[in-house]
Protein backbone atom coordinates (compact mmCIF):
# COMPACT_ATOMS: atom_id res chain seq x y z
CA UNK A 1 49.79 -27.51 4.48
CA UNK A 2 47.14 -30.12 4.37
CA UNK A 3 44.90 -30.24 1.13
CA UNK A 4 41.57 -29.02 3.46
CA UNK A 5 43.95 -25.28 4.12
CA UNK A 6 44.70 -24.66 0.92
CA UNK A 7 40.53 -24.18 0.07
CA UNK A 8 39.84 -22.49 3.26
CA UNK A 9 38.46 -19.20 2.67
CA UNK A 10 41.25 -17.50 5.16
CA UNK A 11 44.56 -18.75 2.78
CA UNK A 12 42.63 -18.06 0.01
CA UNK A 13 42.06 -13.97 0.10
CA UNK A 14 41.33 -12.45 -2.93
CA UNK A 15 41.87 -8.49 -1.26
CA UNK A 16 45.03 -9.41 -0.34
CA UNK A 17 46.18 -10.87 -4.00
CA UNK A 18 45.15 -7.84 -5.42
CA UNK A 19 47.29 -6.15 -3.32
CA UNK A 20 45.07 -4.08 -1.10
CA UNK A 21 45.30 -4.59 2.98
CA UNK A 22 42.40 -5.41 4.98
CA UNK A 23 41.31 -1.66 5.87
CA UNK A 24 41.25 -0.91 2.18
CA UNK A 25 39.31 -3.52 1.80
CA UNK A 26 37.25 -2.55 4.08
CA UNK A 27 36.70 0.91 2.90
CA UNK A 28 35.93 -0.44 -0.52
CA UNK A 29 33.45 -2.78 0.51
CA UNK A 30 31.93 0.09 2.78
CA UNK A 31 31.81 2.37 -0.45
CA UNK A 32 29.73 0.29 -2.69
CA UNK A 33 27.35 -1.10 -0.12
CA UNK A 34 26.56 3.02 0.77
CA UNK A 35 26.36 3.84 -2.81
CA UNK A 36 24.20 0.60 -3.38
CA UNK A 37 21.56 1.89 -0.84
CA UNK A 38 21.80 5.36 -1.70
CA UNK A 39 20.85 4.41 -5.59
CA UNK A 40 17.79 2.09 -4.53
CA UNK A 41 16.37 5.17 -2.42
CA UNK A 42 16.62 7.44 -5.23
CA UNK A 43 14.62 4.86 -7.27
CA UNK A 44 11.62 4.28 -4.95
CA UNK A 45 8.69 6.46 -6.22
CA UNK A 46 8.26 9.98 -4.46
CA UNK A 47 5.24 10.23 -2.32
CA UNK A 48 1.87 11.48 -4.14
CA UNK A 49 0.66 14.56 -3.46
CA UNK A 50 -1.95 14.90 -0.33
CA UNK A 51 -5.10 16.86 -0.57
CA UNK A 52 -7.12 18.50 1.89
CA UNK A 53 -10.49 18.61 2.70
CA UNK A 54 -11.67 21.70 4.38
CA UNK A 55 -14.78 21.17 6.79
CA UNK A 56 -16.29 24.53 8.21
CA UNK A 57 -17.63 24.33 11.48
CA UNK A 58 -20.42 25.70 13.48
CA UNK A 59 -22.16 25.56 16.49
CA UNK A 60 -19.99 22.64 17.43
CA UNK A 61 -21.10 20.20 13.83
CA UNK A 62 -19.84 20.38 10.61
CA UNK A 63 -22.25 22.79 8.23
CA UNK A 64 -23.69 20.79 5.52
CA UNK A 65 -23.03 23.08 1.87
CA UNK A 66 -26.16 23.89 0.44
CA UNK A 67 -26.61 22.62 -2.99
């Protein structure tokens, strides 16, 4: 094995000395990325609250209120 294999990063798999196969790994990885995302939604701020402005109509305009 030449010096340059031993550092590649496809003799040197960390899932695999740890005793978990590749579709574990997989599954793991898939876990925490989907937890990940679902925690960062739940800490955006909720939308404010809308209003509503009621205009009554007449005669085709808006009606001014009378103060």
């Amino acid at each position: 094995m030449f010096a340059s294999q031993r550092d590649s990063p496809c003799t040197n798999m960390q899932w695999r000395t740890a005793g978990l196969n590749y579709v574990r790994y997989s599954q793991l990885a898939a876990q925490v990325v989907r937890q990940c995302l679902k925690d960062s939604k739940s800490a955006t701020p909720k939308k404010s609250l809308t209003s509503i402005k009621v205009t009554p109509w007449q005669k085709g305009g808006p009606v001014k209120k009378e103060q």
